[in-house]
C-alpha atoms as a PDB file:
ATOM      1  CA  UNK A   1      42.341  22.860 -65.806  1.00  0.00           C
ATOM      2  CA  UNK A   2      39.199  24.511 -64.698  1.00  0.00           C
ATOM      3  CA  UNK A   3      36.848  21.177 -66.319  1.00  0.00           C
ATOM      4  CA  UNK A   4      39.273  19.092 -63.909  1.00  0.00           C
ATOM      5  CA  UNK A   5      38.454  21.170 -60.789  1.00  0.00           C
ATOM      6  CA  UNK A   6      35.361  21.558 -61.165  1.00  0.00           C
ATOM      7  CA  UNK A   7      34.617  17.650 -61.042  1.00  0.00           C
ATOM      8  CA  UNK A   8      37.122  16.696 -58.268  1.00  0.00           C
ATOM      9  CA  UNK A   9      35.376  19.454 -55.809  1.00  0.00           C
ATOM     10  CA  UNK A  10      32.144  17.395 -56.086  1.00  0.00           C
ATOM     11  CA  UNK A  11      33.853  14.221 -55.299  1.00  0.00           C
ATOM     12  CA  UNK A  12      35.489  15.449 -52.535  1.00  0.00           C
ATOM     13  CA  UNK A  13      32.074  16.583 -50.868  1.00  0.00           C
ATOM     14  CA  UNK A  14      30.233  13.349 -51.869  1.00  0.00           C
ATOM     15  CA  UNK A  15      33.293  11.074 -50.303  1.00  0.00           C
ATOM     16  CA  UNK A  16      33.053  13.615 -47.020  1.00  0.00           C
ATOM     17  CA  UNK A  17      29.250  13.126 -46.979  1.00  0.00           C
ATOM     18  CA  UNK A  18      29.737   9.064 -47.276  1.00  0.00           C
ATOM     19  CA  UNK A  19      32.120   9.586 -44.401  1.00  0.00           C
ATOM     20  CA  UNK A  20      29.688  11.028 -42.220  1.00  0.00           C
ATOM     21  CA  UNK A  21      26.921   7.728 -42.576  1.00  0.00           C
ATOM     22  CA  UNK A  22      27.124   6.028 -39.793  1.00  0.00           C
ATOM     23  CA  UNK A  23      27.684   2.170 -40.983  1.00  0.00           C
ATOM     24  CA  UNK A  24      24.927   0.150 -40.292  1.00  0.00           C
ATOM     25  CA  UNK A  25      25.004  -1.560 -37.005  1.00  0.00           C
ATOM     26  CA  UNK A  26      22.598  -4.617 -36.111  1.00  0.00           C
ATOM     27  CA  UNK A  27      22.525  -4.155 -32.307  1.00  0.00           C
ATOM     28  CA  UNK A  28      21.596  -0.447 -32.678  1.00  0.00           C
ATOM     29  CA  UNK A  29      18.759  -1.279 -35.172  1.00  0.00           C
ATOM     30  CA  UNK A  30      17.178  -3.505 -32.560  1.00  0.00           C
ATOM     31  CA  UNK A  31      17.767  -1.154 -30.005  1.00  0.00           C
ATOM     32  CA  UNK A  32      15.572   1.489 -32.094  1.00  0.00           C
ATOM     33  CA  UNK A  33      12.944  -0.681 -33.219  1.00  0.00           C
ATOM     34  CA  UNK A  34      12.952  -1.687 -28.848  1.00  0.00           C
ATOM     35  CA  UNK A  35      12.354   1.798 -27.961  1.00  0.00           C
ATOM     36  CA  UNK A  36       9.978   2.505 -30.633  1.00  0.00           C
ATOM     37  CA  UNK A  37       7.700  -0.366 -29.440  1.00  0.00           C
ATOM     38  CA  UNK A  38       8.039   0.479 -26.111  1.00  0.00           C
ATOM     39  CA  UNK A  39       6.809   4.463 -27.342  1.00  0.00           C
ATOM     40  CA  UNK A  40       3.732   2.960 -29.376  1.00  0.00           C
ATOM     41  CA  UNK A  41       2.700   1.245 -26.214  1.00  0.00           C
ATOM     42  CA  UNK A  42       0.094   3.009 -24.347  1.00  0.00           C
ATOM     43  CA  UNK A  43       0.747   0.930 -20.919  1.00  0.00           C
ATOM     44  CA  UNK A  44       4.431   1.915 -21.029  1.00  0.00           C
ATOM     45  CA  UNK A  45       4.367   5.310 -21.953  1.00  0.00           C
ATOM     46  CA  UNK A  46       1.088   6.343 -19.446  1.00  0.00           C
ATOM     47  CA  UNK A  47       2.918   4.231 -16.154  1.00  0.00           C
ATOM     48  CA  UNK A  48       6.606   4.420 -17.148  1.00  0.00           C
ATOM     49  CA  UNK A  49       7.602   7.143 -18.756  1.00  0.00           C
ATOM     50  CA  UNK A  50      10.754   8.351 -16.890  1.00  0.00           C
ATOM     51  CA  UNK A  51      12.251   5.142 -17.395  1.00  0.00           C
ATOM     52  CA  UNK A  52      11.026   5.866 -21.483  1.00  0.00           C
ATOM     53  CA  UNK A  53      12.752   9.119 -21.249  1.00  0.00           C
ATOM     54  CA  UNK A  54      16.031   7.799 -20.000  1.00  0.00           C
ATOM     55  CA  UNK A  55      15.647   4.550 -22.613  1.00  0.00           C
ATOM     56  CA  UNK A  56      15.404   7.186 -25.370  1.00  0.00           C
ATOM     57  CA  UNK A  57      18.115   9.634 -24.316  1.00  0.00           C
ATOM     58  CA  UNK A  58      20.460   6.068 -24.094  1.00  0.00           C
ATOM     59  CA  UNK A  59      19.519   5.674 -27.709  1.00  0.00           C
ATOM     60  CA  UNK A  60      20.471   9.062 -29.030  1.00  0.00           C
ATOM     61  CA  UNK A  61      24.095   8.373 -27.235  1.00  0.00           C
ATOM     62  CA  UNK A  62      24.248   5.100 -28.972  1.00  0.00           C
ATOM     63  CA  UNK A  63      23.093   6.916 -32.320  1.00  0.00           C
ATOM     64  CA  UNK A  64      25.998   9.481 -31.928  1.00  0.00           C
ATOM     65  CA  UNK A  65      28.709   6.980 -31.201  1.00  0.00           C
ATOM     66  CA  UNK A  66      27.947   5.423 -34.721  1.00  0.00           C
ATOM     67  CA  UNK A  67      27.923   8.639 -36.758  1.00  0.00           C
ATOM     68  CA  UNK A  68      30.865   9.231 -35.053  1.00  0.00           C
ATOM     69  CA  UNK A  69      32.492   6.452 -35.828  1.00  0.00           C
ATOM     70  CA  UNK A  70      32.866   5.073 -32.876  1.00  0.00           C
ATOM     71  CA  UNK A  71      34.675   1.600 -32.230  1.00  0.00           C
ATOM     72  CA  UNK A  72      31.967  -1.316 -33.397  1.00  0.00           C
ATOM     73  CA  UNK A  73      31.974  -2.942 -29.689  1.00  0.00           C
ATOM     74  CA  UNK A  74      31.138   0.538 -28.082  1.00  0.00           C
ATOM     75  CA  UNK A  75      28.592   1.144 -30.264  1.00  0.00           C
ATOM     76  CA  UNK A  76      27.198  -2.594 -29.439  1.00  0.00           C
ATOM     77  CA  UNK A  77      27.946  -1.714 -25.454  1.00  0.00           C
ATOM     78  CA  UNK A  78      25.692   1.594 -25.968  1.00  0.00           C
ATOM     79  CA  UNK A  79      22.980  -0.407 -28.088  1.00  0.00           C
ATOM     80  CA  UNK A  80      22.937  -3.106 -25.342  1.00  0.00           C
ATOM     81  CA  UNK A  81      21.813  -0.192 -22.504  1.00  0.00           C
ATOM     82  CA  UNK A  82      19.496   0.730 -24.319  1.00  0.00           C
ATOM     83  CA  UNK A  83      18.092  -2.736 -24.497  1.00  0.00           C
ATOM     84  CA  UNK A  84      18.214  -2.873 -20.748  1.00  0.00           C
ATOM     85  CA  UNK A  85      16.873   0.631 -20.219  1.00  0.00           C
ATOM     86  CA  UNK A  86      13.922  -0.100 -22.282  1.00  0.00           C
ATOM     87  CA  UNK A  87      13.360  -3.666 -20.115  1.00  0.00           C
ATOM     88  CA  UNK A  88      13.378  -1.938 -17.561  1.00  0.00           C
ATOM     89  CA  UNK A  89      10.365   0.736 -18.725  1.00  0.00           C
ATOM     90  CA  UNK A  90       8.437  -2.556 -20.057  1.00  0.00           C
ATOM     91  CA  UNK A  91       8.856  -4.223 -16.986  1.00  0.00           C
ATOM     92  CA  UNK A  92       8.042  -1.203 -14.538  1.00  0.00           C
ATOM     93  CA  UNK A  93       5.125  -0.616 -16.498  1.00  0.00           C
ATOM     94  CA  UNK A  94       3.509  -3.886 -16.120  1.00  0.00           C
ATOM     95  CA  UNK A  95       4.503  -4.135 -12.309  1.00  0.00           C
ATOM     96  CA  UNK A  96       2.440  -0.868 -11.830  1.00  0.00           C
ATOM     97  CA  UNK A  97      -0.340  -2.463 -13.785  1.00  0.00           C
ATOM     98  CA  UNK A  98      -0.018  -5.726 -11.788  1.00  0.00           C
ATOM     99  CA  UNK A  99      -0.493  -3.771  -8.695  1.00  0.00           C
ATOM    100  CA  UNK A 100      -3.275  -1.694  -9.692  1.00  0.00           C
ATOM    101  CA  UNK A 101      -5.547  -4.820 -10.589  1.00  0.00           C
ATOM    102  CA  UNK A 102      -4.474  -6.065  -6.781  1.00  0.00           C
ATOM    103  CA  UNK A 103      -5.547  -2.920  -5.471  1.00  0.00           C
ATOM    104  CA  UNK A 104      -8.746  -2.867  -7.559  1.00  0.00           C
ATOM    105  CA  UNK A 105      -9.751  -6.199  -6.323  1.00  0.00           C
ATOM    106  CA  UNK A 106      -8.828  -5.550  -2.601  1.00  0.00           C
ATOM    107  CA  UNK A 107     -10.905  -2.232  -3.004  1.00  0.00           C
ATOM    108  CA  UNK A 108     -13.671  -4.437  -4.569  1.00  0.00           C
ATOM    109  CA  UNK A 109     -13.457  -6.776  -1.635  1.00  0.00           C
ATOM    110  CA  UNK A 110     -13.797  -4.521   1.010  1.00  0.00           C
ATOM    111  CA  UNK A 111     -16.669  -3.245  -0.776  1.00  0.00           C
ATOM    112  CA  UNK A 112     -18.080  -6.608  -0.658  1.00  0.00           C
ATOM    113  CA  UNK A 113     -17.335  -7.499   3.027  1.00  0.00           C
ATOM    114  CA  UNK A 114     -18.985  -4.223   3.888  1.00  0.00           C
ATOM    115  CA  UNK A 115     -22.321  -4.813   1.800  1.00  0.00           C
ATOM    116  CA  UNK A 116     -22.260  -8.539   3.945  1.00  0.00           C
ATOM    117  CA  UNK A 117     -21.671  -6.405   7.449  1.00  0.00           C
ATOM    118  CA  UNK A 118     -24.248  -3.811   6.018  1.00  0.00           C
ATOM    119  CA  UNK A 119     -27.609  -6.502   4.769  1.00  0.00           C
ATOM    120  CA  UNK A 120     -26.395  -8.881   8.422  1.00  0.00           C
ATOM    121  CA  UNK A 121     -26.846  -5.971  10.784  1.00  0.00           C
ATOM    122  CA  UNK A 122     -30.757  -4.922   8.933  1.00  0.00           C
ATOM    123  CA  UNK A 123     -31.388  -8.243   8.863  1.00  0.00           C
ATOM    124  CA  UNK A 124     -30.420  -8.293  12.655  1.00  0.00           C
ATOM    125  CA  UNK A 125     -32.301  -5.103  12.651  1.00  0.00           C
ATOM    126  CA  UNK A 126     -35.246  -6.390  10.919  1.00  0.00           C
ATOM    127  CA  UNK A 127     -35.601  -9.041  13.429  1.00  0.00           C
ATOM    128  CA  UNK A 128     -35.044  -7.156  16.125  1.00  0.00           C
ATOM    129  CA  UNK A 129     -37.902  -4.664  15.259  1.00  0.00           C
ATOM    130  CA  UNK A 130     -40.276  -7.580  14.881  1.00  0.00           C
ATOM    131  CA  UNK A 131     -39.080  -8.717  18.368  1.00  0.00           C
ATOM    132  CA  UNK A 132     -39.890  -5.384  20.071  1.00  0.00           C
ATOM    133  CA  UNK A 133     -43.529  -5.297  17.688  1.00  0.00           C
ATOM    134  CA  UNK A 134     -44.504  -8.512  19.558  1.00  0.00           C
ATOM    135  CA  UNK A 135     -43.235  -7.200  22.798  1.00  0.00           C
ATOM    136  CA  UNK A 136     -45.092  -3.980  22.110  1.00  0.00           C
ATOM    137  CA  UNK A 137     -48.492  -6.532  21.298  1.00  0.00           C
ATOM    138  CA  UNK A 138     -47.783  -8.706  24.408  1.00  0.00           C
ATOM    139  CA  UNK A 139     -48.077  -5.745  27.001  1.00  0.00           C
ATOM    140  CA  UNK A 140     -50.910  -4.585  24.732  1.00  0.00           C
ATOM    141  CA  UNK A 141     -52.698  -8.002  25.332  1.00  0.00           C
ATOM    142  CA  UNK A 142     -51.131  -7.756  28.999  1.00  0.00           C
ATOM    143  CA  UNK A 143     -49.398 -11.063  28.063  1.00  0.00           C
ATOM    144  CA  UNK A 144     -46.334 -10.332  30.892  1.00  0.00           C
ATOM    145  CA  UNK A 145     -44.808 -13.708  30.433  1.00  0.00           C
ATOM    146  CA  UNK A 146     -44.966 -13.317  26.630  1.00  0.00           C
ATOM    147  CA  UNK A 147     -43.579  -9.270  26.929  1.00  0.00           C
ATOM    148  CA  UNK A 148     -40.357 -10.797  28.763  1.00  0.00           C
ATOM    149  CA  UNK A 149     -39.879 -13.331  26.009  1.00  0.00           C
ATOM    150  CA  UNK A 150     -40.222 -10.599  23.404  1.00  0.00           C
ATOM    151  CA  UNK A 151     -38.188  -8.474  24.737  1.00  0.00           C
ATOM    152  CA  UNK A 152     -34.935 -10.738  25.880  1.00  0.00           C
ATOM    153  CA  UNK A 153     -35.384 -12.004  22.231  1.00  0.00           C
ATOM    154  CA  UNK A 154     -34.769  -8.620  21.096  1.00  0.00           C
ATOM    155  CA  UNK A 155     -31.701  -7.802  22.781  1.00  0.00           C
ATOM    156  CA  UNK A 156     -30.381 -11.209  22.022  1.00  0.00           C
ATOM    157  CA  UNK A 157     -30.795 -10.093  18.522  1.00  0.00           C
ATOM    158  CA  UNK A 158     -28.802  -6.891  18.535  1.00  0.00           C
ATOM    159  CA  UNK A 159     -26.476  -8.530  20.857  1.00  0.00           C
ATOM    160  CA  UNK A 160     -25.369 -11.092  18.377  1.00  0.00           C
ATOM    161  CA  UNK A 161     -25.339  -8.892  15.656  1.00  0.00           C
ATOM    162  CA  UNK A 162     -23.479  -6.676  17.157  1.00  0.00           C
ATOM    163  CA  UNK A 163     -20.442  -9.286  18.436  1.00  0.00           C
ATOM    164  CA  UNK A 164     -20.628 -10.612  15.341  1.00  0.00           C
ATOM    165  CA  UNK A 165     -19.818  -7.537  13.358  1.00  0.00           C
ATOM    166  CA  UNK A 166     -17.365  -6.921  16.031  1.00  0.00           C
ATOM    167  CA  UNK A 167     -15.500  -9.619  15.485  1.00  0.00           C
ATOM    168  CA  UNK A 168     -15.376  -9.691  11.833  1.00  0.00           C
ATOM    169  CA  UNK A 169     -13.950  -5.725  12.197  1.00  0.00           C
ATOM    170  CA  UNK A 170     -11.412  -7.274  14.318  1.00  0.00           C
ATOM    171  CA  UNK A 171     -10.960 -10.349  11.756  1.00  0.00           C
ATOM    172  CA  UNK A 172     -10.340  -8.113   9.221  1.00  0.00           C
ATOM    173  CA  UNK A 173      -7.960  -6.107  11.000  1.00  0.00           C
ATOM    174  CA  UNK A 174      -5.663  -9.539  12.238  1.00  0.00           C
ATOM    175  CA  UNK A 175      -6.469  -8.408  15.989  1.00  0.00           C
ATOM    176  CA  UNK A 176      -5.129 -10.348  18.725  1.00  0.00           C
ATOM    177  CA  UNK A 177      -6.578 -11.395  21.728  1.00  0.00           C
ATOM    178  CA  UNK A 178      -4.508 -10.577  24.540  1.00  0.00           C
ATOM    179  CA  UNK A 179      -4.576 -10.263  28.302  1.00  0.00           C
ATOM    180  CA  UNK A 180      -4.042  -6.599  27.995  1.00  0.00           C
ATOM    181  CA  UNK A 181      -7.202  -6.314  24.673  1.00  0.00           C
ATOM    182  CA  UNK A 182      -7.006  -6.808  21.410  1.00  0.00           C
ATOM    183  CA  UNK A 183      -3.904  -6.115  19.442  1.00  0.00           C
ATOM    184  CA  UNK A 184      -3.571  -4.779  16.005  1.00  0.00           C
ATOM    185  CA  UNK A 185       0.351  -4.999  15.189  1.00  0.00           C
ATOM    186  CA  UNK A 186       1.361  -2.497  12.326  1.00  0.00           C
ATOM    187  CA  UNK A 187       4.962  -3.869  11.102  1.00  0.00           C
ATOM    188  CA  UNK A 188       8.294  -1.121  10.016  1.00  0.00           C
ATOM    189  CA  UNK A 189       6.357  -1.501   6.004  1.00  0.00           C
ATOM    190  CA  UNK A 190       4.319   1.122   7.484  1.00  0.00           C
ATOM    191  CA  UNK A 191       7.426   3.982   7.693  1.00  0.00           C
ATOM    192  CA  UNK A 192      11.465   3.841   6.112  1.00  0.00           C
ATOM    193  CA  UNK A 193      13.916   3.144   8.013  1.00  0.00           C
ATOM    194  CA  UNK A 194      14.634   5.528  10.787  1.00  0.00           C
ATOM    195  CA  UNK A 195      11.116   7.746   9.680  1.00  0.00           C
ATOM    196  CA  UNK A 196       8.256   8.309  11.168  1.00  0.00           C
ATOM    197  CA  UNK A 197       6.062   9.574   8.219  1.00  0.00           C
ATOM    198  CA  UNK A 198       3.838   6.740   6.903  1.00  0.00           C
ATOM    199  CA  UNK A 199       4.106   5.490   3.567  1.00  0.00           C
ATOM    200  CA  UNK A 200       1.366   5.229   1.306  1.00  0.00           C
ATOM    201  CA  UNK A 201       1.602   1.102   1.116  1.00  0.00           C
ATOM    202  CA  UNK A 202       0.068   1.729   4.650  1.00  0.00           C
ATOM    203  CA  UNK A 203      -2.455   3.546   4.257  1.00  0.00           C
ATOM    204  CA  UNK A 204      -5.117   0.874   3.650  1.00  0.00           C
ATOM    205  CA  UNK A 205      -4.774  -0.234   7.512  1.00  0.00           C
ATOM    206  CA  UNK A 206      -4.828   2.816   8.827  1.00  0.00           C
ATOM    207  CA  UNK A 207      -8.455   3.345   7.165  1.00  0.00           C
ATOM    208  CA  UNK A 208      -9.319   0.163   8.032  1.00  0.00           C
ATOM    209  CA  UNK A 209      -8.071   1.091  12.080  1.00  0.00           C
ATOM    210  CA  UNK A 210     -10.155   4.464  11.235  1.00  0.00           C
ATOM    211  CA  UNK A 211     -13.437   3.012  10.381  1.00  0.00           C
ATOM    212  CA  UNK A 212     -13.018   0.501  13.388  1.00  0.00           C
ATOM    213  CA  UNK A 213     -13.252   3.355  15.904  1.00  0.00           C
ATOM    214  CA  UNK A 214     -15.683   5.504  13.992  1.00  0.00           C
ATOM    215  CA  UNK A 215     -18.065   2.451  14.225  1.00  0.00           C
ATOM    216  CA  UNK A 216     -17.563   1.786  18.009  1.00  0.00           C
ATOM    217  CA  UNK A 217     -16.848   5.225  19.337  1.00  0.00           C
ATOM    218  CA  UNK A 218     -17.225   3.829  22.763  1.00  0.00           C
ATOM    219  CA  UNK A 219     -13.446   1.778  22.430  1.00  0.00           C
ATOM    220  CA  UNK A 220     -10.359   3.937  23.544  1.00  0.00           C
ATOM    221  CA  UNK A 221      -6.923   2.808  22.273  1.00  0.00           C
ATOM    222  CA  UNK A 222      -3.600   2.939  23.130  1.00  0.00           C
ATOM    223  CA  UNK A 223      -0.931   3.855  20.327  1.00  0.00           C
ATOM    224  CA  UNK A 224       2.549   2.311  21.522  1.00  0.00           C
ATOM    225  CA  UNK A 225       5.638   2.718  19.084  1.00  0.00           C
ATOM    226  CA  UNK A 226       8.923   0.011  19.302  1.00  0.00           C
ATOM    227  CA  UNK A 227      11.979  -0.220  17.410  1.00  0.00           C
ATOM    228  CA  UNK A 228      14.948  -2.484  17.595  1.00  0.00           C
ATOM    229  CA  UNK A 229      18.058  -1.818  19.088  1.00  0.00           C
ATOM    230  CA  UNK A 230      20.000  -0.487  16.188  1.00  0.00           C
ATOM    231  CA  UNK A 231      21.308   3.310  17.432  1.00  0.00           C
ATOM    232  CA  UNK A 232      21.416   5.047  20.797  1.00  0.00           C
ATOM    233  CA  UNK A 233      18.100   4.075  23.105  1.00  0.00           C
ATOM    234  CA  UNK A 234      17.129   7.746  23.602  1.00  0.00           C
ATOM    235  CA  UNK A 235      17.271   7.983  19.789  1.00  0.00           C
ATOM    236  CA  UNK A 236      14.822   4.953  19.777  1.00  0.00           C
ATOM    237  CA  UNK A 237      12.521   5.717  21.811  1.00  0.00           C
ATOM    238  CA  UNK A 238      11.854   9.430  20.674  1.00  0.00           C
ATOM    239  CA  UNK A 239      11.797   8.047  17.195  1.00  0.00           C
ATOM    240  CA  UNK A 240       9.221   5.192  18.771  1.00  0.00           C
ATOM    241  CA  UNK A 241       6.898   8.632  19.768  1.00  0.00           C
ATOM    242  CA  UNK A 242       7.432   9.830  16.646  1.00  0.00           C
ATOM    243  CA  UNK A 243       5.718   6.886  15.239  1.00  0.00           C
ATOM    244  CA  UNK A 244       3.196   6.314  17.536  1.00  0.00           C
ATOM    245  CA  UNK A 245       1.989  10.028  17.048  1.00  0.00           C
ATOM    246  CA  UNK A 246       1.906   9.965  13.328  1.00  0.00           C
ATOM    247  CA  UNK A 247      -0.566   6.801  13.523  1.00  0.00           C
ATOM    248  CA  UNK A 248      -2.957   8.711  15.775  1.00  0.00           C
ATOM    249  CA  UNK A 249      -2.364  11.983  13.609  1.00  0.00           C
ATOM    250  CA  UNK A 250      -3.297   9.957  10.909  1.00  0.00           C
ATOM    251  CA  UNK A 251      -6.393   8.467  12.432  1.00  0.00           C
ATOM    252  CA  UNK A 252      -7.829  12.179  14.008  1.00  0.00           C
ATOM    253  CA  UNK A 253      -7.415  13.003  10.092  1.00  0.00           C
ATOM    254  CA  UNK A 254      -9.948  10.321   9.468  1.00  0.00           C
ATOM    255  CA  UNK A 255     -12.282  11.326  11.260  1.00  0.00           C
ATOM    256  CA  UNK A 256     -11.273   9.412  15.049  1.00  0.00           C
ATOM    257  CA  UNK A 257     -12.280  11.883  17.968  1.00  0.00           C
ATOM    258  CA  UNK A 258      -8.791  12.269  19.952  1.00  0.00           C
ATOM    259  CA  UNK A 259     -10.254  11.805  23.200  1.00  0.00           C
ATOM    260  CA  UNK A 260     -10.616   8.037  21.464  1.00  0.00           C
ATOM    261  CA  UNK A 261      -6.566   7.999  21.599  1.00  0.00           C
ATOM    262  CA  UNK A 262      -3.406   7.956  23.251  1.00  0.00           C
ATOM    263  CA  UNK A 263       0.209   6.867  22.680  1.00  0.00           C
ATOM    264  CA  UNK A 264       3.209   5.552  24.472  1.00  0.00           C
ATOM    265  CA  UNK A 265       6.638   5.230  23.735  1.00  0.00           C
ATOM    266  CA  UNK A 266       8.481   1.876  24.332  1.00  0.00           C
ATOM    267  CA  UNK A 267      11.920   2.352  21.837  1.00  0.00           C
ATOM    268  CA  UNK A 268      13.703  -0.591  22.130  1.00  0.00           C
ATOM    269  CA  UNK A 269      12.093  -2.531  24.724  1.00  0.00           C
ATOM    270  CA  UNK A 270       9.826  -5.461  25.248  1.00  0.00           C
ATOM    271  CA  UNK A 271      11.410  -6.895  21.605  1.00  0.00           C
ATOM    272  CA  UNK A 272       8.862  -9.552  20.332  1.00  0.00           C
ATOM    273  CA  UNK A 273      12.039 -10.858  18.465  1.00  0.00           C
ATOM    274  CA  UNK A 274      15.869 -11.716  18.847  1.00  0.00           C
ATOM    275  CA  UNK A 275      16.888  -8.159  17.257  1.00  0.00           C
ATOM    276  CA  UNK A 276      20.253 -10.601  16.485  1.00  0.00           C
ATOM    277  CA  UNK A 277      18.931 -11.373  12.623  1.00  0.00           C
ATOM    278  CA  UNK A 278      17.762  -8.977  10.523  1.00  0.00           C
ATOM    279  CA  UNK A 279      14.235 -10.705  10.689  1.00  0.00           C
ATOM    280  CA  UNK A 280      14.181 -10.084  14.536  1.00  0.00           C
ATOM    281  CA  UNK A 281      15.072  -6.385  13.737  1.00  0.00           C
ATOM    282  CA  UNK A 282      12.087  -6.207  12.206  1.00  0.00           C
ATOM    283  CA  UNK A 283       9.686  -7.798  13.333  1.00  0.00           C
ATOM    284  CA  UNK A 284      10.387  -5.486  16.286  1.00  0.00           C
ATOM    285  CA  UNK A 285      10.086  -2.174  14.529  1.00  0.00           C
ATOM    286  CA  UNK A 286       6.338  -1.546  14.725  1.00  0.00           C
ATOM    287  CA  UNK A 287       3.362   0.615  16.069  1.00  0.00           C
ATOM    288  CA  UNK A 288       0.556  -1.656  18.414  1.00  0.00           C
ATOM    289  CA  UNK A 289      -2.893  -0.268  18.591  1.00  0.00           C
ATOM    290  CA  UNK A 290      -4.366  -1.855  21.704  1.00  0.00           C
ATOM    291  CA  UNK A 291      -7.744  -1.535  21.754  1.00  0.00           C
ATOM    292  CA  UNK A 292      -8.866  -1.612  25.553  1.00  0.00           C
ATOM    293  CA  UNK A 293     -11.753  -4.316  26.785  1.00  0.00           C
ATOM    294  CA  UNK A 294     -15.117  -3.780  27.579  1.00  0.00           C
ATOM    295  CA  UNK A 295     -16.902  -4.962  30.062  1.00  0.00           C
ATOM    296  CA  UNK A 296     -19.448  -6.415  27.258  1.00  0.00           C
ATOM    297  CA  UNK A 297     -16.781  -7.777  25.402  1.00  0.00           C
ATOM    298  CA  UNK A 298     -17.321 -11.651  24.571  1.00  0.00           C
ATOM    299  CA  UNK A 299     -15.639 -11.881  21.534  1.00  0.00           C
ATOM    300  CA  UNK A 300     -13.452 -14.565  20.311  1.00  0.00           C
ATOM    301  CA  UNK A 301     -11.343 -13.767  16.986  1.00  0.00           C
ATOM    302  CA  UNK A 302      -9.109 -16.626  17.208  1.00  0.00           C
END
């Protein structure tokens, strides 16, 4: 009696321990290789790694179901989100990647247009000072005539140079030549809907607006918000200062004196679009910089 019991009780455990294997399941055995891949991968892991997270606590849910037993299909349904989960991590990984070479090379342009700006103006400089030597050898020689030539060659010199520069600031910037200056349209990209803080993807202009008027610190601006007509007008057009002040908040914080600045508030006036279609709507949420003439101005940046 006691021989038969004592081999039954170790059958018993080793059919409850077979019980307890989950069966293998081919769905959930890609799912786990997916997420281990996506783990080994450097790229992944370093730019996506909440999305990793969440693809690995989908897999432990998924590994449950089967050593529970769960139903074959549910298992498959769990395995499958995982799948996506992981896709997902993959995919946001090498969109952040994809962006950061875009930003690299715009950063490495900018670098480049500004070494072109920088060797054009010494050049100009260069020339300039050579200019104002043979002026300064003219009246040595008491050469008037030769003096005057000297010297209007000079100043046509830094003149040029200095529209020239000008107007590839103002290139750069897609300024528009109006009746009331030039124009420098920042679209709704630059704050979420119904904000006024700007987002980071805006940032880039508003350095770009910065080093404008820290290179001509004789040009005032005006700030002027819009938005559509979406909402109550008074709501618009306090949210329109809103906007308007962050931009020249953001540009003091650069480095722009404030007596450079001021702002305006428009709301939902003088549209630019048919605020009918979402397109109008947006085209008409913005922030204009108008940058106020000169009277030296003889720029043309069409």
């Amino acid at each position: 009696m006691n021989t038969r019991m004592t081999v039954l009780v170790p059958l018993a455990a080793l059919f409850a321990a077979c019980t307890s294997i989950p069966e293998q399941n081919a769905a959930l055995d890609q799912a786990h290789s997916a997420v281990d891949a996506a783990r080994h991968n450097p790229q992944v892991a370093a730019l996506a790694p909440d999305e990793l997270t969440k693809a690995a606590d989908s897999l432990r849910v998924a590994e449950q179901a089967a050593t529970d037993h769960a139903a074959t299909a549910t298992v498959n349904h769990l395995a499958y989100m995982t799948l996506q989960r992981v896709r997902i991590a993959n995919d946001t990984a090498s969109s952040k990647a994809s962006q950061a070479v875009v930003a690299g090379a715009a950063a490495e342009r900018d670098k480049l247009l500004l070494e072109a700006r920088t060797n054009e103006a010494a050049s100009a400089e260069y020339a300039a000072d050579n200019a104002e030597k043979q002026l300064a050898l003219s009246e040595q020689n008491n050469d008037r005539k030769a003096a005057e030539l000297a010297n209007a060659d000079a100043a046509a010199i830094r003149n040029d140079a200095r529209v020239s520069d000008l107007e590839m600031q103002l290139k750069d910037l897609n300024a528009k030549l109006t009746d009331r200056g030039m124009v420098v349209t920042l679209g709704d990209v630059l704050f979420d809907t119904g904000k006024s803080q700007i987002l980071a993807s805006g940032s880039s202009n508003i350095t770009k607006l910065a080093d404008f008027f820290k290179r001509n610190p004789a040009r005032t601006a005006l700030i002027e918000g819009y938005t559509d007509d979406v909402g109550a007008p008074s709501v618009n057009l306090e949210l329109s200062q809103q906007r308007a002040n962050a931009v020249m908040t953001a540009l003091i914080s650069l480095g722009v004196p404030a007596g450079q600045l001021a702002t305006l508030a428009h709301g939902e006036d003088m549209p630019t679009a048919d605020n009918a279609t979402a397109a109008g709507r947006q085209m008409n949420r913005r922030v204009e910089i108008v940058i106020a003439p000169t009277s030296k101005d003889v720029v043309s940046i069409e």
